[in-house]
Each structure stands twice: as structure tokens, then as C-alpha cells.
N, C-alpha and C. Protein backbone atom coordinates (compact mmCIF):
# COMPACT_ATOMS: atom_id res chain seq x y z
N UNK A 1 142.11 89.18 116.53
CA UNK A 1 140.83 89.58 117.06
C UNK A 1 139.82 89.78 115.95
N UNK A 2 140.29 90.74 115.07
CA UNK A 2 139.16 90.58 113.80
C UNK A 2 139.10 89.53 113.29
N UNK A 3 140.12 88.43 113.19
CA UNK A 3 139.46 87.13 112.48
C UNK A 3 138.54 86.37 113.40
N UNK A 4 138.44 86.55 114.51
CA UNK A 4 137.71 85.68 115.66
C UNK A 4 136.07 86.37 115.08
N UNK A 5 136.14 87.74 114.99
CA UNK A 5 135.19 88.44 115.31
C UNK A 5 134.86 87.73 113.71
N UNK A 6 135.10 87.94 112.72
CA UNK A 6 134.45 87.37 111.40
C UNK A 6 134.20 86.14 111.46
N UNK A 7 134.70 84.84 112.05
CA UNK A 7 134.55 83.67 112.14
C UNK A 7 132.93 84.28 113.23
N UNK A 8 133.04 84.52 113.67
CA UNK A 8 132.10 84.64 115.20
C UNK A 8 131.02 85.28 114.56
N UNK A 9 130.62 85.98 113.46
CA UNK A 9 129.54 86.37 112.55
C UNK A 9 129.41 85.26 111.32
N UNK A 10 130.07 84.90 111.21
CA UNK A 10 129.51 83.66 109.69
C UNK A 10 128.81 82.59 110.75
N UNK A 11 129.25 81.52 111.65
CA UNK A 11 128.81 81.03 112.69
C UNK A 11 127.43 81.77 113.33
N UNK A 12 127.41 82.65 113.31
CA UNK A 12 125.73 83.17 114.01
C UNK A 12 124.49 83.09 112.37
N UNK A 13 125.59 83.62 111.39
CA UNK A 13 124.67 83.96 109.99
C UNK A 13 124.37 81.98 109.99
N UNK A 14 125.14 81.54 109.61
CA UNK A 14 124.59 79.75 109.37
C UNK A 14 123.56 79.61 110.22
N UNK A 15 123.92 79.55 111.46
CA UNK A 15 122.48 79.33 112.81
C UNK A 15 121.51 79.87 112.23
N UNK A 16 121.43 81.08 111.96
CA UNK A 16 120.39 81.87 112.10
C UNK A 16 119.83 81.48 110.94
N UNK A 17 120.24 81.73 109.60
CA UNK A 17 119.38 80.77 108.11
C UNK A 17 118.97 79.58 108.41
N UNK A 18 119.17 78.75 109.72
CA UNK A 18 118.41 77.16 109.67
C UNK A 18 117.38 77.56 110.46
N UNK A 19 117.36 78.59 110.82
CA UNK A 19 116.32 78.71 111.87
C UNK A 19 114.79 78.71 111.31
N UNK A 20 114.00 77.57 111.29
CA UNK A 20 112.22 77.82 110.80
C UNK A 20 111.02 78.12 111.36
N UNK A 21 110.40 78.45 110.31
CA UNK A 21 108.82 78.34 111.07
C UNK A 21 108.76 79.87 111.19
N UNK A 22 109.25 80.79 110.83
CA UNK A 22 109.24 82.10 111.26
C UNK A 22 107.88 82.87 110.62
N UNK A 23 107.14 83.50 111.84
CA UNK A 23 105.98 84.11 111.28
C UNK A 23 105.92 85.45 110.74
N UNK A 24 104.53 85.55 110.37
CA UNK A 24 104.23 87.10 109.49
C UNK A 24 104.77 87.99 110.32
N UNK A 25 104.67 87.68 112.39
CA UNK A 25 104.93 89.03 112.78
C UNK A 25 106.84 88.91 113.28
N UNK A 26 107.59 88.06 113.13
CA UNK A 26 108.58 87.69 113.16
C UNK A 26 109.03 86.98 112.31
N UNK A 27 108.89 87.73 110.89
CA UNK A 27 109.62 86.98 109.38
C UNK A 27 111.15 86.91 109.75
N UNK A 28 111.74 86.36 108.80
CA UNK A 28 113.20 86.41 109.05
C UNK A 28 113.84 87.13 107.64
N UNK A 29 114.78 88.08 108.03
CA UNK A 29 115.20 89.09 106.82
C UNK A 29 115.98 88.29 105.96
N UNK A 30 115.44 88.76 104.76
CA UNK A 30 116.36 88.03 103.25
C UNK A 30 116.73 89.52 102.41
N UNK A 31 118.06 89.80 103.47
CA UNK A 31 118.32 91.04 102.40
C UNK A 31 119.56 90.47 102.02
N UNK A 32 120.37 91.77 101.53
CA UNK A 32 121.84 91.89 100.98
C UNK A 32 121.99 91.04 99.57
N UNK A 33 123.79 90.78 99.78
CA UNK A 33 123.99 90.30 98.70
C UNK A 33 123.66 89.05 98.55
N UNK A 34 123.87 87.86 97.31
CA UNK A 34 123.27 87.02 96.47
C UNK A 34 123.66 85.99 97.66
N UNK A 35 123.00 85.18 98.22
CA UNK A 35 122.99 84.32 99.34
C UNK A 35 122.08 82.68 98.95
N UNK A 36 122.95 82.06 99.93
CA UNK A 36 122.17 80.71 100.42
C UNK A 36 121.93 80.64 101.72
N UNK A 37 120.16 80.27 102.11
CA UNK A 37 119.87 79.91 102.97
C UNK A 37 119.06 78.83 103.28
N UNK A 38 119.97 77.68 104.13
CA UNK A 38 118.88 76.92 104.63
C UNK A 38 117.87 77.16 104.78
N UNK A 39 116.42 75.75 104.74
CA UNK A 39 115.45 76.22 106.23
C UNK A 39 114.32 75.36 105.77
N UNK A 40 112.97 75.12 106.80
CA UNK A 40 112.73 73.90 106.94
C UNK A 40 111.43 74.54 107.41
N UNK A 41 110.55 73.98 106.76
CA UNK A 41 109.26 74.03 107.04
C UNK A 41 108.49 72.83 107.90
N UNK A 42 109.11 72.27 108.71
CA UNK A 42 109.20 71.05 109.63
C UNK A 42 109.12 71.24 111.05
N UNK A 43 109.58 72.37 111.32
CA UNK A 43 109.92 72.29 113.30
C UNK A 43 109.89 73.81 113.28
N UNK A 44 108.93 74.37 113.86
CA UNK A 44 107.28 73.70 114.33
C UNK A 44 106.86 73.89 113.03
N UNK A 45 106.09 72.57 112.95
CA UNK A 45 104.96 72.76 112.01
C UNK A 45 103.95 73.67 112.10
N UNK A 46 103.66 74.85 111.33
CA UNK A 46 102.64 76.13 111.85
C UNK A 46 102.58 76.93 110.57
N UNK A 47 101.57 76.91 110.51
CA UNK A 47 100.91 77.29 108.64
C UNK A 47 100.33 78.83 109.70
N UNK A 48 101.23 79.87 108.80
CA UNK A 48 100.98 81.11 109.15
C UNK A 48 100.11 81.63 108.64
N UNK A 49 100.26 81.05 107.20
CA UNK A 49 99.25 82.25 106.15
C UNK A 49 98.14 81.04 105.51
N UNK A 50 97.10 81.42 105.61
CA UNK A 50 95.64 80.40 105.33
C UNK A 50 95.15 80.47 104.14
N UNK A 51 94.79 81.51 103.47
CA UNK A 51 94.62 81.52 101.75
C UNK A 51 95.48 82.42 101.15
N UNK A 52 96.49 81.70 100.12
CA UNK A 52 96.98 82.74 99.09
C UNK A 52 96.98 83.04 97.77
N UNK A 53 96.81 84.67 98.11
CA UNK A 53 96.32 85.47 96.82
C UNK A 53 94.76 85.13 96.42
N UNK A 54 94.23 85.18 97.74
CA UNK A 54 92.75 85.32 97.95
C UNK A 54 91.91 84.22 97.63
N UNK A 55 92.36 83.11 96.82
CA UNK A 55 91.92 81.52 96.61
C UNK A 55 92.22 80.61 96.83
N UNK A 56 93.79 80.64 96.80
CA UNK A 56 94.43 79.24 97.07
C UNK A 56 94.47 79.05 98.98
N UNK A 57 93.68 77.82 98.95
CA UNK A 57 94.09 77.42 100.25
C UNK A 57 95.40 76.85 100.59
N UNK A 58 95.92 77.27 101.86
CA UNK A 58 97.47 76.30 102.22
C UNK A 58 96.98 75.85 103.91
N UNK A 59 97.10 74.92 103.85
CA UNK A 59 96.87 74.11 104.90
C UNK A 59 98.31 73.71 105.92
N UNK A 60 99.62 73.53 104.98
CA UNK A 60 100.75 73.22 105.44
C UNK A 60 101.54 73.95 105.64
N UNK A 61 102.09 73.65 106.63
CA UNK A 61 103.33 74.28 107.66
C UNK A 61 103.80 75.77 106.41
N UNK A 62 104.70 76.86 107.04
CA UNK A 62 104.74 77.96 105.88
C UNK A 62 106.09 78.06 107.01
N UNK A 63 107.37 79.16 106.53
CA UNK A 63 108.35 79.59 106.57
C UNK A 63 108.32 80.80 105.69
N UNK A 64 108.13 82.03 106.36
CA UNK A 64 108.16 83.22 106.09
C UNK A 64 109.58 84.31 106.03
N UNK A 65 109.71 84.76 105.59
CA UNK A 65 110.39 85.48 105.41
C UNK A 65 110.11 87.25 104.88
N UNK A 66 111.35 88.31 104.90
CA UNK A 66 110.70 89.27 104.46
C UNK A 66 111.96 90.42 103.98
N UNK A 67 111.73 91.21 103.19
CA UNK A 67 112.95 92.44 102.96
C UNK A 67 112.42 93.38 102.87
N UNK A 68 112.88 94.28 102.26
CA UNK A 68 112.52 95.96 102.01
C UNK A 68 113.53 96.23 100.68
N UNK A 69 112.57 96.18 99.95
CA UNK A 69 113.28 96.43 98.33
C UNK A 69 114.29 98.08 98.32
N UNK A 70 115.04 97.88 97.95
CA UNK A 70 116.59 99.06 97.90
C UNK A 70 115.96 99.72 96.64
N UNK A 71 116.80 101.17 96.71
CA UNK A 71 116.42 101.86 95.41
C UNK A 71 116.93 100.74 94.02
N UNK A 72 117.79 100.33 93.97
CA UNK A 72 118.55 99.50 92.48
C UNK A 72 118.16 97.35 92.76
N UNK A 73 117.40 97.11 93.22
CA UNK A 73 117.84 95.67 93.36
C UNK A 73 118.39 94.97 91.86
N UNK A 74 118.78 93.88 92.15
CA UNK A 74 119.58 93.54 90.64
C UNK A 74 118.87 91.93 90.88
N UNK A 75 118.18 91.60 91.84
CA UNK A 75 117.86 90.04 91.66
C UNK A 75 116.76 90.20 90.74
N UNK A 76 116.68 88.72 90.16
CA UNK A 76 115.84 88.48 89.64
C UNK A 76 114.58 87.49 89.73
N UNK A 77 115.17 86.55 90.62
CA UNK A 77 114.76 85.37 91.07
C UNK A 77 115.02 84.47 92.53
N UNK A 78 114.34 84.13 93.20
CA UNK A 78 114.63 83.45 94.28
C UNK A 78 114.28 81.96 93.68
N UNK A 79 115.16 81.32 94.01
CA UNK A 79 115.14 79.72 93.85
C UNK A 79 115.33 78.67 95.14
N UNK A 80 114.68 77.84 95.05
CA UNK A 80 114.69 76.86 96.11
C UNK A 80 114.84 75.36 95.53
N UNK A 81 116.33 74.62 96.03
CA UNK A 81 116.57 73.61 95.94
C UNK A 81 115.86 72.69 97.42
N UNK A 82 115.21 71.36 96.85
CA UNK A 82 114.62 70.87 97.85
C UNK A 82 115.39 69.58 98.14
N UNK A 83 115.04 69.55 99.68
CA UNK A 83 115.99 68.12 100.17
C UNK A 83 115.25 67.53 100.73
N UNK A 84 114.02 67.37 100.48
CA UNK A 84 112.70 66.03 100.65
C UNK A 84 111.97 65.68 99.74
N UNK A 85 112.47 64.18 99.38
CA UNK A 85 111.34 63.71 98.35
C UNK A 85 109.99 64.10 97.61
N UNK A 86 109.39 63.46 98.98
CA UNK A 86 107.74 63.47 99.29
C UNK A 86 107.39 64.72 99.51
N UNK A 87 107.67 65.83 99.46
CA UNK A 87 107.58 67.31 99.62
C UNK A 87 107.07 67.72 98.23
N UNK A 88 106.38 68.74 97.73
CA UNK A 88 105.81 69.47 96.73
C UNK A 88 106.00 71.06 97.35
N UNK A 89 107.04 71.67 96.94
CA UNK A 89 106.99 73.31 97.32
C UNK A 89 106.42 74.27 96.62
N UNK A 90 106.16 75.31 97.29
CA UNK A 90 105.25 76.45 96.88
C UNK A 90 105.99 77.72 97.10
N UNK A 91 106.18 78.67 96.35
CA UNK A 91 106.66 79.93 96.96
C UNK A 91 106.07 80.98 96.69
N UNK A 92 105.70 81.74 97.30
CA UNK A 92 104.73 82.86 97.48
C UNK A 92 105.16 84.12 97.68
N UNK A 93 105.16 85.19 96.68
CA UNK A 93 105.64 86.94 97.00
C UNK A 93 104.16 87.74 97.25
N UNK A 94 104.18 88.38 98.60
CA UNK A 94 103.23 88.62 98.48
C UNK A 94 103.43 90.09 98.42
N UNK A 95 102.50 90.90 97.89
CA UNK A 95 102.90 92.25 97.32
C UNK A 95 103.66 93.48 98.69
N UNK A 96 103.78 94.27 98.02
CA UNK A 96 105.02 95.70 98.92
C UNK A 96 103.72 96.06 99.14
N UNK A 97 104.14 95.95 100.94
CA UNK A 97 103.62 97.29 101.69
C UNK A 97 104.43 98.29 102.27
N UNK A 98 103.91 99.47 102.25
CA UNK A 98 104.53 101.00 102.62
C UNK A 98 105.52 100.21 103.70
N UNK A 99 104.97 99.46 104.99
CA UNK A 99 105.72 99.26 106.20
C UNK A 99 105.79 98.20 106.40
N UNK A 100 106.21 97.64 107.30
CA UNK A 100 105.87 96.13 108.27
C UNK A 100 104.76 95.54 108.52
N UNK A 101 103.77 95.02 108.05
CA UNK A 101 102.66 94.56 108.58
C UNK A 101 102.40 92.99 108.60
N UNK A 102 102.09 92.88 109.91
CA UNK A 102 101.91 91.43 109.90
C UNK A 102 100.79 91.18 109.16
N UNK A 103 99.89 92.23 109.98
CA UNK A 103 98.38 91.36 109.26
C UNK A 103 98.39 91.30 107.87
N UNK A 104 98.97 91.94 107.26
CA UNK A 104 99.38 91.97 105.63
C UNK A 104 99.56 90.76 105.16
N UNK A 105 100.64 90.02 105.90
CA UNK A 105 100.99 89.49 105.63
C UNK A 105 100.15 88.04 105.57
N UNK A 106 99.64 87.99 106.95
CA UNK A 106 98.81 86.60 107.25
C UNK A 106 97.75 86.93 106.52
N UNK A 107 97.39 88.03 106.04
CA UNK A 107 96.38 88.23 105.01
C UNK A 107 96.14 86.97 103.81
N UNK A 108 97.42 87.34 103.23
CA UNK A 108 97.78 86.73 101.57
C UNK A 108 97.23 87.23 100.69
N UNK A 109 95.99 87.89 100.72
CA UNK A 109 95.88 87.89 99.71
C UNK A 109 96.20 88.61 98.33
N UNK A 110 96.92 89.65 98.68
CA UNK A 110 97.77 90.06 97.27
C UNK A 110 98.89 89.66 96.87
N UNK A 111 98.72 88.87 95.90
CA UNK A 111 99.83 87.76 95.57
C UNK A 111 101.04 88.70 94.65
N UNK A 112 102.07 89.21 94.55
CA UNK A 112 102.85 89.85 93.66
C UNK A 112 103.50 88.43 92.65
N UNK A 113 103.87 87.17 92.93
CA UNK A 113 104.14 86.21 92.34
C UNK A 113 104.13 85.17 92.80
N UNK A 114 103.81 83.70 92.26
CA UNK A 114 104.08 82.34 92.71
C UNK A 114 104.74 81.49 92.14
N UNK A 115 105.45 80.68 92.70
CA UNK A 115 106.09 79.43 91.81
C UNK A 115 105.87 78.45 92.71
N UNK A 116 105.76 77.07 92.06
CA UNK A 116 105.75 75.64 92.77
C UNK A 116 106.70 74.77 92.17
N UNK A 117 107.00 73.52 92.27
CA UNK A 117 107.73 72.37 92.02
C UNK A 117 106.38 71.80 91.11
N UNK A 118 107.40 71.41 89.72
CA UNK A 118 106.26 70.36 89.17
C UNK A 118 105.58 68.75 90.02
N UNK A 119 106.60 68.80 90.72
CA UNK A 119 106.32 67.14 90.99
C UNK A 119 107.04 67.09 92.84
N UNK A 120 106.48 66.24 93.64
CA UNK A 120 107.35 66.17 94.80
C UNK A 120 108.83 65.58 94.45
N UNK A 121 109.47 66.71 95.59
CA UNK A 121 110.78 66.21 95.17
C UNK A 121 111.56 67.13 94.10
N UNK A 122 110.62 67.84 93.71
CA UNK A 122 110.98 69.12 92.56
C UNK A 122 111.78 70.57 93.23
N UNK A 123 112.33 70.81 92.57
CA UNK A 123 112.80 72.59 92.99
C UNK A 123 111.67 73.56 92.03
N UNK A 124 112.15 74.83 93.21
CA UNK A 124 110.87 75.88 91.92
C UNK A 124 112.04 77.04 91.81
N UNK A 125 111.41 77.68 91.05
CA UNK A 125 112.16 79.25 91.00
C UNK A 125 110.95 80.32 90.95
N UNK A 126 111.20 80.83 91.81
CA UNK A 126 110.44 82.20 91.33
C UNK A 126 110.64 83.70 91.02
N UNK A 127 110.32 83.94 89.68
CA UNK A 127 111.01 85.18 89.16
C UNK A 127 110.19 86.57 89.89
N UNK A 128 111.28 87.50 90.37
CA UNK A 128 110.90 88.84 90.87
C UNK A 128 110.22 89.50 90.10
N UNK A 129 108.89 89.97 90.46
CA UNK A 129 107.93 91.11 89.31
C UNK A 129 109.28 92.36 89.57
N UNK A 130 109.07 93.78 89.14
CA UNK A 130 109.26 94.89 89.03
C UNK A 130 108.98 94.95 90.53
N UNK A 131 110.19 95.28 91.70
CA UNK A 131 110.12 95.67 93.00
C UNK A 131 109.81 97.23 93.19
N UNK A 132 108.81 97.83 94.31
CA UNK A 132 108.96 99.41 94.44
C UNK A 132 109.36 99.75 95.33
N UNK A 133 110.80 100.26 95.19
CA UNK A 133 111.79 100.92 96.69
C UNK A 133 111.10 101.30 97.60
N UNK A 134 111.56 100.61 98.37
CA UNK A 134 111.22 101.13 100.04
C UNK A 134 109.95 100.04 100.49
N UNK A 135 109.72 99.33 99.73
CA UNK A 135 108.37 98.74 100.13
C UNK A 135 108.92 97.74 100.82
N UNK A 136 107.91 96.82 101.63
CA UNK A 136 108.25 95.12 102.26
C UNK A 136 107.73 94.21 101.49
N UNK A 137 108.81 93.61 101.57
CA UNK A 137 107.83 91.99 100.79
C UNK A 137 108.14 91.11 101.27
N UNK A 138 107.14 90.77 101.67
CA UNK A 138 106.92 88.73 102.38
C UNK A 138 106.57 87.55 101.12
N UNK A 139 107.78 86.77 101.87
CA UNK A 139 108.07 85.60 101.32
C UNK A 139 107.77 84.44 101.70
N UNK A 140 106.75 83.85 100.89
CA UNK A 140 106.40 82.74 101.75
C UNK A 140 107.29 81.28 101.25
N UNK A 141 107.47 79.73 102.24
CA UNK A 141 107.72 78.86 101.41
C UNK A 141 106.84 78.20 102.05
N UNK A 142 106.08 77.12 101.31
CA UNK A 142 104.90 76.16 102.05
C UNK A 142 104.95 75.00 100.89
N UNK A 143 103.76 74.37 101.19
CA UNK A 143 103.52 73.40 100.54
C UNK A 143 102.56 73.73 99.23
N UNK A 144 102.46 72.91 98.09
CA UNK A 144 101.04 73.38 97.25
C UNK A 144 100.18 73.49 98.12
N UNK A 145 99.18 74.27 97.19
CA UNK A 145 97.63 73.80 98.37
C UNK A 145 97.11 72.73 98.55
N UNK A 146 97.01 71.70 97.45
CA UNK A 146 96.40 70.50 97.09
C UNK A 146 96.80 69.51 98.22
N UNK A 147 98.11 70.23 98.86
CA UNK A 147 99.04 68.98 99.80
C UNK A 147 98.43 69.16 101.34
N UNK A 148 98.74 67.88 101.76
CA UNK A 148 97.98 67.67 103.23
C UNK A 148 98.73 68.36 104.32
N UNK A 149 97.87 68.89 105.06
CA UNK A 149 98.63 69.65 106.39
C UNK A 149 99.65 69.74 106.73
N UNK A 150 99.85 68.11 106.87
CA UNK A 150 101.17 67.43 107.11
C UNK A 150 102.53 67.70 106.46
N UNK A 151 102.31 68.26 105.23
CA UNK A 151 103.13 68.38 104.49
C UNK A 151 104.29 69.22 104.27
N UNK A 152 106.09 68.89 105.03
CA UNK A 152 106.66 69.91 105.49
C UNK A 152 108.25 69.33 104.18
N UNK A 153 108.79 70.28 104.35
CA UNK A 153 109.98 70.04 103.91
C UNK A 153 111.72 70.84 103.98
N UNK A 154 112.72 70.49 103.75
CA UNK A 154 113.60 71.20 103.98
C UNK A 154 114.03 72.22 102.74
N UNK A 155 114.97 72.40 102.63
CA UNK A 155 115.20 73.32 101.36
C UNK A 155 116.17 74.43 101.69
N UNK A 156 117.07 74.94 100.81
CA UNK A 156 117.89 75.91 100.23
C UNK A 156 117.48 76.66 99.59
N UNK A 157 117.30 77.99 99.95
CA UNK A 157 116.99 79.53 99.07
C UNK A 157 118.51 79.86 98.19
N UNK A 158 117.95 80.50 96.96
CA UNK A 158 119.46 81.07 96.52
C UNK A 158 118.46 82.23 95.68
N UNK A 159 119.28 83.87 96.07
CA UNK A 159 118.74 85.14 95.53
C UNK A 159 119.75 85.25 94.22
N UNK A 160 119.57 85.30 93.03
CA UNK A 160 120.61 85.44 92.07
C UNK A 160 120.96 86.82 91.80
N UNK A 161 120.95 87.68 92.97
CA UNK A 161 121.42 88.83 93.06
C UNK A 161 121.17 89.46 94.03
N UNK A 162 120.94 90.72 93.87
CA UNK A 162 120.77 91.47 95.74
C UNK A 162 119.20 92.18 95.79
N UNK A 163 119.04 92.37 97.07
CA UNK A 163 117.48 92.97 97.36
C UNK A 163 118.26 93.97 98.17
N UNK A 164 118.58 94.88 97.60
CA UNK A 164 119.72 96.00 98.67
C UNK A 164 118.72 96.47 100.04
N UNK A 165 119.47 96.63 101.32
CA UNK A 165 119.09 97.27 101.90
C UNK A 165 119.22 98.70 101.99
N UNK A 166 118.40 98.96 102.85
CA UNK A 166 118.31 100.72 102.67
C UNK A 166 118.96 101.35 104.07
N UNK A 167 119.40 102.38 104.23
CA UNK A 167 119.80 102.75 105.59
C UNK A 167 119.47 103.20 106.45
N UNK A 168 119.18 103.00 107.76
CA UNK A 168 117.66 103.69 108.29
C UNK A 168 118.07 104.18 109.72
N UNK A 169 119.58 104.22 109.76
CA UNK A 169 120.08 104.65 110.80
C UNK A 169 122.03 104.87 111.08
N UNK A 170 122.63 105.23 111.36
CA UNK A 170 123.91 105.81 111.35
C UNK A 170 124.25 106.35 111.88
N UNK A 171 125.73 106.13 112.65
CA UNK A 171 126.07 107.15 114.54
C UNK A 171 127.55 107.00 114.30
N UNK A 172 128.06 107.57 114.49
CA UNK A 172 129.77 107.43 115.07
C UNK A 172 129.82 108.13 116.18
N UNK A 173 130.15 106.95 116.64
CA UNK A 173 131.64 107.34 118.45
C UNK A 173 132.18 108.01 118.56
């Protein structure tokens, strides 16, 4: 029974990392330990966030994401391997707020860090500034700005360490 039940959670965790398009007010959580996740800025095509870090325009499709920085995180970097050519990626941290906020988020404009792909067809990495416990941070992946609307792609996240979660609730039976 417990092996059913662990097979029966890795099977929901895979689903759930391919899942795209997720918005500012339904990011999808990138906590815990050092992970790979699919995901695809392709289906639906839907550009959440419109200028980031208050200049750069993004026109193309976005895949959001989001955590809540732990008292100790140990990552340093989020990296994205890409699996479309013709694609040029962008990745976007946009700074800790106290709570959850969408509009924060579709905001953009306080950029905490960016990285892109030199060239389509490129991977980026982007290194973590100094995180402040307890805060949220949204993660964007999109296209450069320079790139046309149209412009979607697939890709693999990898955290080279943990964004701990915090505990925000606890009961025994």
C-alpha cells in the first residue's frame, strides 16, 4: 500500500511540472528540494506579465511560477535547459513580496534578477540575488523581448539546491 501510495505521488508530481501557462494569480509552486521540471510556454499561449522590470517589453507567451523563500535556502541558481530551436528564453525573478500578490506580479516591474539565452536554441541560468525569508518570489519564463508574440518554447527547470519551505500549518489525529 505505501508503495502504491509513493508511485501514486511521483505520477501526479510529473503531471503536474508539465502543466503550462500558469498565471500571476495561479503560479505554480517551485519549492523544496533541488528538482527538475518540465514546462512549456506553448499551450495556451498567454503572456501574463507585459513589461519587465519597468522597460523591457514581453509580448510572448510567459509560464509563471512562484515560492516563499525558507529561513536557510542553499540554491543558488535556477537553470533552464531548452528543447526548441527557434526559441530565445528569458527568465525573470521578480522581487519578494510580504504575501501573495498577483497584481505584483503582473506588475513586473521590480526585477530582483534576469537571465536570457545568448542565441535561439540557447539555455540560460539565472543566479539567485540574496533571498529575504518569508517573502514570495515570482518566476517568470518567456521569451526575450525583442521576440515576436508568437514566440513559445519548451524547457526543463533545474534549482541547484533548495528554496525551503516554511510551515504554515500542522494537526495530528
Amino acid at each position: 500500500m505505501k508503495l502504491a501510495c509513493a508511485l501514486s505521488g511521483l505520477m501526479v508530481l510529473a503531471v503536474a511540472g508539465q502543466v503550462s501557462a500558469q498565471t500571476c494569480a495561479a503560479p505554480t509552486a517551485l519549492n523544496g528540494p533541488a528538482a527538475s521540471v518540465p514546462g512549456s510556454t506553448c499551450a495556451p499561449t498567454t503572456d501574463q506579465v507585459n513589461v519587465f522590470c519597468g522597460a523591457l517589453a514581453g509580448d510572448a507567451p510567459d509560464t509563471v511560477y512562484s515560492f516563499t523563500a525558507g529561513a536557510t535556502p542553499t540554491a543558488t541558481s535556477i537553470s533552464l535547459t531548452n528543447s526548441t530551436a527557434a526559441w530565445r528564453p528569458a527568465l525573470y525573478l521578480l522581487g519578494g513580496s510580504a504575501a501573495a500578490n498577483a497584481t505584483f506580479c503582473a506588475d513586473g516591474s521590480t526585477c530582483a534578477a534576469t537571465a536570457s539565452a545568448a542565441a535561439p536554441g540557447g539555455n540560460a541560468s539565472l543566479t539567485l540575488p540574496a533571498l529575504t525569508s518569508t517573502n514570495v518570489y515570482y518566476f517568470v519564463v518567456t521569451a526575450v523581448s525583442t521576440a515576436a508574440a508568437t514566440s513559445c518554447g519548451d524547457y526543463t527547470l533545474a534549482v541547484n539546491g533548495t528554496l525551503p519551505v516554511e510551515l504554515r500549518d500542522f494537526s495530528v489525529n
